[in-house]
Each structure stands twice: as C-alpha cells, then as structure tokens.
N, C-alpha and C. Protein backbone atom coordinates (compact mmCIF):
# COMPACT_ATOMS: atom_id res chain seq x y z
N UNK A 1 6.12 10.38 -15.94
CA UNK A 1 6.28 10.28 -14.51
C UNK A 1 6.88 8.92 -14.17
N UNK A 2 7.66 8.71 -13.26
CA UNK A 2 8.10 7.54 -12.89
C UNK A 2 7.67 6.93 -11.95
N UNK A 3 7.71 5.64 -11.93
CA UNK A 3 7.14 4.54 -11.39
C UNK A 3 7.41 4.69 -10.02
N UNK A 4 6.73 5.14 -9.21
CA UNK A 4 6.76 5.13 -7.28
C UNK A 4 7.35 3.89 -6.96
N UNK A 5 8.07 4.39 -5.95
CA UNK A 5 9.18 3.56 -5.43
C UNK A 5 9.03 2.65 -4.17
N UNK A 6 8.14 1.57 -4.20
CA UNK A 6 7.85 0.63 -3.09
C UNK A 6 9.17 0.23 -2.53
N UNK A 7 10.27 0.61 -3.07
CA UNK A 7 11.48 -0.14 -2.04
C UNK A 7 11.47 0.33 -0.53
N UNK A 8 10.59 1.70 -0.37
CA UNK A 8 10.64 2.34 0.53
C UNK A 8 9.78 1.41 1.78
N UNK A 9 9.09 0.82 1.71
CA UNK A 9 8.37 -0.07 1.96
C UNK A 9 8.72 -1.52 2.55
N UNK A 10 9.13 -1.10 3.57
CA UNK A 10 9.72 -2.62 3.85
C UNK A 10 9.23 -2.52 6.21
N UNK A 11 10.40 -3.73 6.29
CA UNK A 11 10.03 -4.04 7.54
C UNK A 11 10.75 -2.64 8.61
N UNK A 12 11.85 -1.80 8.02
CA UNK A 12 12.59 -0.90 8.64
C UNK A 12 11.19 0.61 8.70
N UNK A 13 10.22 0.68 7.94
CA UNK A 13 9.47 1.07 7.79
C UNK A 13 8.62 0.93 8.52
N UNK A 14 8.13 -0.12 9.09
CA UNK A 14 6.88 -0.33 9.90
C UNK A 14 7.51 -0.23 11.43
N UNK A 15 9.00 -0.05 11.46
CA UNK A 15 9.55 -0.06 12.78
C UNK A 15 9.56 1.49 13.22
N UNK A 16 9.82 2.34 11.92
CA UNK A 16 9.70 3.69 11.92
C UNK A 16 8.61 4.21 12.50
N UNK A 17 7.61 3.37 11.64
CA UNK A 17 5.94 3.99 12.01
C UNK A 17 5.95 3.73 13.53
N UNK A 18 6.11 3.06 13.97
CA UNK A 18 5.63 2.60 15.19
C UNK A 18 6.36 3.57 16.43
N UNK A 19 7.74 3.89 16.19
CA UNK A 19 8.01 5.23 16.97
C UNK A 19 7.58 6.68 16.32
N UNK A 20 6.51 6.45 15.39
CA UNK A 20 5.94 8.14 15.16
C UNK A 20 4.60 8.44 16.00
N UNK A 21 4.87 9.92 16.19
CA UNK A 21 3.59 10.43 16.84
C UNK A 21 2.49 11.20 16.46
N UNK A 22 2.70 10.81 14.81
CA UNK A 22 1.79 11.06 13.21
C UNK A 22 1.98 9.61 12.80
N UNK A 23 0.71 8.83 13.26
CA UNK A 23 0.45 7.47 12.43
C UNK A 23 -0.38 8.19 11.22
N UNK A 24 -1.56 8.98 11.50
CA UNK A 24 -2.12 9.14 10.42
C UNK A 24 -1.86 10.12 9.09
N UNK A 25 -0.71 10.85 9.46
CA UNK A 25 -0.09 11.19 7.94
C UNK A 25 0.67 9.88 7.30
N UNK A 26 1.24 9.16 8.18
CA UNK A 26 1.96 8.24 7.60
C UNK A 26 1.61 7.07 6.44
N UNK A 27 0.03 7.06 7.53
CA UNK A 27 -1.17 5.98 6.56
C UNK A 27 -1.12 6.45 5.19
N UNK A 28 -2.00 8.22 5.59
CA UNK A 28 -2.13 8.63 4.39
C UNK A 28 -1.22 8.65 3.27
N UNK A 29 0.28 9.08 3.39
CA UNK A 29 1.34 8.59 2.92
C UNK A 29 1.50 7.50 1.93
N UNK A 30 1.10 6.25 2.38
CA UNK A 30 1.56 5.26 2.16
C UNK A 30 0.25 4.62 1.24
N UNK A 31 -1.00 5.13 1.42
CA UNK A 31 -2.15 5.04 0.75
C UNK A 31 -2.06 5.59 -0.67
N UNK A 32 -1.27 7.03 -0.51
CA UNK A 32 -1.14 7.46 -1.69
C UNK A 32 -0.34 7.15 -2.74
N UNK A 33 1.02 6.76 -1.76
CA UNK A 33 2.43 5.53 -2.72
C UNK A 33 1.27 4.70 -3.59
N UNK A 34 0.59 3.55 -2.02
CA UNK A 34 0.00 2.51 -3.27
C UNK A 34 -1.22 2.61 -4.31
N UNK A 35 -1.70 3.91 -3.75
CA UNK A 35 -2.72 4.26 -5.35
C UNK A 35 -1.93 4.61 -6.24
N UNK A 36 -0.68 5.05 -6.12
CA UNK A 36 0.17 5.39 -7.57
C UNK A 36 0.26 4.06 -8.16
N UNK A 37 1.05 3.36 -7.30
CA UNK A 37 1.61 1.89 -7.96
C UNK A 37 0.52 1.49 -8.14
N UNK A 38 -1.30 1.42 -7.60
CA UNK A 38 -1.92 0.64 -8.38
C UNK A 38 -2.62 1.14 -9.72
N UNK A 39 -2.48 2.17 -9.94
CA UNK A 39 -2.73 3.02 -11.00
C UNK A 39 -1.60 2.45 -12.26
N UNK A 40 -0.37 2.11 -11.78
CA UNK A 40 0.88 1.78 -12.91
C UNK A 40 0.45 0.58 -13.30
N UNK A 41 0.39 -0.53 -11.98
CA UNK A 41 -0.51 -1.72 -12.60
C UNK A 41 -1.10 -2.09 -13.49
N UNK A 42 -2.05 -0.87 -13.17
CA UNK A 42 -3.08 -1.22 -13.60
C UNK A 42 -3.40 -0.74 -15.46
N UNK A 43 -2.52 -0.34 -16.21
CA UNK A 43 -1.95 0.10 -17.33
C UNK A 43 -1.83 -1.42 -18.09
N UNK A 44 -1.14 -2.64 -17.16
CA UNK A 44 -0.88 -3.63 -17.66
C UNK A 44 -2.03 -4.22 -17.17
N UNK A 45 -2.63 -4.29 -16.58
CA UNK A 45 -3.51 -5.50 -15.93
C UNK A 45 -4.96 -4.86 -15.54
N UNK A 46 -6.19 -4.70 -15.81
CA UNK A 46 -7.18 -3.78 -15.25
C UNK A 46 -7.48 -4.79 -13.74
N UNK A 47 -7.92 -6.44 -14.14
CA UNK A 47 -8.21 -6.92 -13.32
C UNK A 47 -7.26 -6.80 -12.18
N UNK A 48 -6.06 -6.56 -12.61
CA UNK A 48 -5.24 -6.52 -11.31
C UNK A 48 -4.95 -5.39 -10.56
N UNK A 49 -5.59 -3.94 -11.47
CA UNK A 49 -5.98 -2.88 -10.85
C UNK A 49 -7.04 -2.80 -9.51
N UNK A 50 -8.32 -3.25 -10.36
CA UNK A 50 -9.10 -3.20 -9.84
C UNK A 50 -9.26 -4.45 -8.24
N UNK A 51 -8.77 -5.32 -8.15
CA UNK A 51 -8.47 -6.36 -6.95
C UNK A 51 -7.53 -5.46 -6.20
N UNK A 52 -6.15 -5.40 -6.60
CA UNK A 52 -5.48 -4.30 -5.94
C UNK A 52 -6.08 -3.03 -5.05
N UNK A 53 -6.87 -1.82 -5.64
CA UNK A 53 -8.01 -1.11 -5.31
C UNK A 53 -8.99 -1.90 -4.27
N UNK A 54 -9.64 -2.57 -4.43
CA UNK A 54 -10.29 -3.36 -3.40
C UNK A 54 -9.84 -3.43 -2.68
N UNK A 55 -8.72 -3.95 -2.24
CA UNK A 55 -7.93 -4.66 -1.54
C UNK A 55 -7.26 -2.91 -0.22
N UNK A 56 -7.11 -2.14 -1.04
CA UNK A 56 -6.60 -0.73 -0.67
C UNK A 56 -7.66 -0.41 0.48
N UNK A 57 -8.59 -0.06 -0.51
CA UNK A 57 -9.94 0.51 -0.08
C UNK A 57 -10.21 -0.49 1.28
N UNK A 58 -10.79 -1.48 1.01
CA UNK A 58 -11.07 -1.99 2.48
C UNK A 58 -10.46 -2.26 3.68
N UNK A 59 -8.78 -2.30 3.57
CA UNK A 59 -7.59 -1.85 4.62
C UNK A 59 -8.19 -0.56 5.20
N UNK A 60 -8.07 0.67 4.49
CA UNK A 60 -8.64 2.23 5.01
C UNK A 60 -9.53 1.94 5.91
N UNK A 61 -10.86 1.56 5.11
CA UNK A 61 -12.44 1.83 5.50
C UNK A 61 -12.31 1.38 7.16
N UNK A 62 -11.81 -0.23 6.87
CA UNK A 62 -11.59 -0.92 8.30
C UNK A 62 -10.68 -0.26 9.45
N UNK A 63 -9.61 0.68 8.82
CA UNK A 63 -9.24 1.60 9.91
C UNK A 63 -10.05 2.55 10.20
N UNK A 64 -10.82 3.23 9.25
CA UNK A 64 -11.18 4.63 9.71
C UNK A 64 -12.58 4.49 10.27
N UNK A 65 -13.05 2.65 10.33
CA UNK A 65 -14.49 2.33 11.34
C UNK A 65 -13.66 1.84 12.45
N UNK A 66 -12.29 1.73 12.64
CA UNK A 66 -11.64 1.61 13.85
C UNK A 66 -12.01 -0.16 14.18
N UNK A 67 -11.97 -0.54 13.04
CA UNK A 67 -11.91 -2.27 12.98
C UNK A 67 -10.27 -2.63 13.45
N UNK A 68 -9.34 -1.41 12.92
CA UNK A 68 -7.85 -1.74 12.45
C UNK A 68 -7.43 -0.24 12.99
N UNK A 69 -6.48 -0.49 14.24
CA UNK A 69 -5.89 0.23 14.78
C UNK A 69 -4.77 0.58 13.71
N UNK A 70 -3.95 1.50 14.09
CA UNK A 70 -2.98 2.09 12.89
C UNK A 70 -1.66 1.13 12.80
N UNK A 71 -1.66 0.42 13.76
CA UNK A 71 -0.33 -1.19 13.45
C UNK A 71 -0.71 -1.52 12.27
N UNK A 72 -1.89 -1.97 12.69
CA UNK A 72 -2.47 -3.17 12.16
C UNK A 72 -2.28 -3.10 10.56
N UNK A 73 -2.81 -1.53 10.26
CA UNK A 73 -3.38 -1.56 8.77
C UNK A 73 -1.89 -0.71 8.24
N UNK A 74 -1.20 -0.73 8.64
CA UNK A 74 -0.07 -0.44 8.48
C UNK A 74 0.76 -2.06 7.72
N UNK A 75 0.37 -2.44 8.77
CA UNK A 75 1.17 -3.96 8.68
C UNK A 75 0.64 -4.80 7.50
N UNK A 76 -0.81 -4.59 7.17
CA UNK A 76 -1.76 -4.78 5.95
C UNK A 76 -1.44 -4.04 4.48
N UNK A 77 -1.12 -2.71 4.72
CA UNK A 77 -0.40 -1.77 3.47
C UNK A 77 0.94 -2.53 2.88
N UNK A 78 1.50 -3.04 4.34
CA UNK A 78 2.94 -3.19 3.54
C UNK A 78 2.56 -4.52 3.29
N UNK A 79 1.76 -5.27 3.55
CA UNK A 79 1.70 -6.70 2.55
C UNK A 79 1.07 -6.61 1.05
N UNK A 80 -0.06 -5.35 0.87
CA UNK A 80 -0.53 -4.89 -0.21
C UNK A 80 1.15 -4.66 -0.94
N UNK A 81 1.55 -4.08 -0.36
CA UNK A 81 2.90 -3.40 -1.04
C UNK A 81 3.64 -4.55 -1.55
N UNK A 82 4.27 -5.59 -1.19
CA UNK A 82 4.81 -6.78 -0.86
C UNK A 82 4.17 -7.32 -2.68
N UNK A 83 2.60 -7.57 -2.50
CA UNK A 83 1.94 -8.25 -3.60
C UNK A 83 1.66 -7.31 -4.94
N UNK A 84 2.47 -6.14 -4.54
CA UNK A 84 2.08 -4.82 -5.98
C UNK A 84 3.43 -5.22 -6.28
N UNK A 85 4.26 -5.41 -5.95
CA UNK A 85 5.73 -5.46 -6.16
C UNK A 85 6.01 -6.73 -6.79
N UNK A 86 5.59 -7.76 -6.43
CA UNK A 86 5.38 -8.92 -7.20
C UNK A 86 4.72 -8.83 -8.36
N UNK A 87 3.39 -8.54 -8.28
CA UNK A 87 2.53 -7.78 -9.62
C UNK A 87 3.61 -7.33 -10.65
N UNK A 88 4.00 -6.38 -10.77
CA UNK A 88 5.23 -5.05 -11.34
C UNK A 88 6.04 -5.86 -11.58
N UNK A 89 6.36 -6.95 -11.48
CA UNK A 89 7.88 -7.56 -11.71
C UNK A 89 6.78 -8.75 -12.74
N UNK A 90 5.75 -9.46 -12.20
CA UNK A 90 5.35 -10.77 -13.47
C UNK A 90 4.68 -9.87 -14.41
N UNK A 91 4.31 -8.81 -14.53
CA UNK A 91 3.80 -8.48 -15.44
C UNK A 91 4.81 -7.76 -16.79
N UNK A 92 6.19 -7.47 -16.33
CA UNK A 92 7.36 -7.08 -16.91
C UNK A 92 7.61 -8.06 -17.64
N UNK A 93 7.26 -9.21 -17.41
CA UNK A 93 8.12 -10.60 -17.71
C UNK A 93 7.68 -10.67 -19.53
C-alpha cells in the first residue's frame, strides 16, 4: 500500500473546509489520512507513533466535548499534518 498523501493538506485546504456544509465528514476524512500516516511512522519510529496518536486523539476528543469548534481542530489536524510530514522526511534521512 502506499504511503497517504499529506500534500493534500495544506492552507488551500482549510480554505475549502471552511466553505463546506459537511465539516464533519471532512474531520473524519482527514483523521483517517493522519491515522494512516501515523501508522507509516510509526514502522520507523514507535515513540513517534505513539506521541503522534496522542496528539490525534486529543485534537478529536476536544472537538467532540465541543472544547474545539470544527475551525479550530481543523486548523490543529493540519499542524499535526505539517509535523508527520517533517517526521516522514527525518526519518528517511
């Protein structure tokens, strides 16, 4: 299987979300991208699986107790995304 494609993931993305009238497929969406990529990670790195995962998990939780409106944790995914993508590239090295 090949490596999920965070390029998708950028600032043209969060401009998208923001004129949709499905934030929450989109979340879900984008939850599922980064459990792939932290799953690939995490092949090379457990600790960096498992922080990654953390890091996932408590973005969600805090939306779905409505801590984090759907901007917000949107805007939080794509920085997760941002630091998996960095991950994926030093761990290549």
């Amino acid at each position: 299987m090949e490596r999920p494609d965070l390029s998708l993931i950028d600032e043209n993305f969060i401009d998208k979300f923001r004129q949709s009238d499905r934030p929450n497929l989109q979340i879900e969406m984008l939850k599922r991208l980064l459990a792939d990529e932290i799953k690939a990670v995490g092949k090379r790195n457990l600790v960096a699986e498992r922080t990654f995962s953390e890091m996932l998990a408590s973005s969600v939780l805090r939306y779905q107790n409505h801590a984090l409106d759907a901007a917000a944790v949107v805007a939080e995914l794509v920085e997760l995304a941002k630091q998996l993508k960095h991950a994926w590239i030093t761990a290549r090295r």
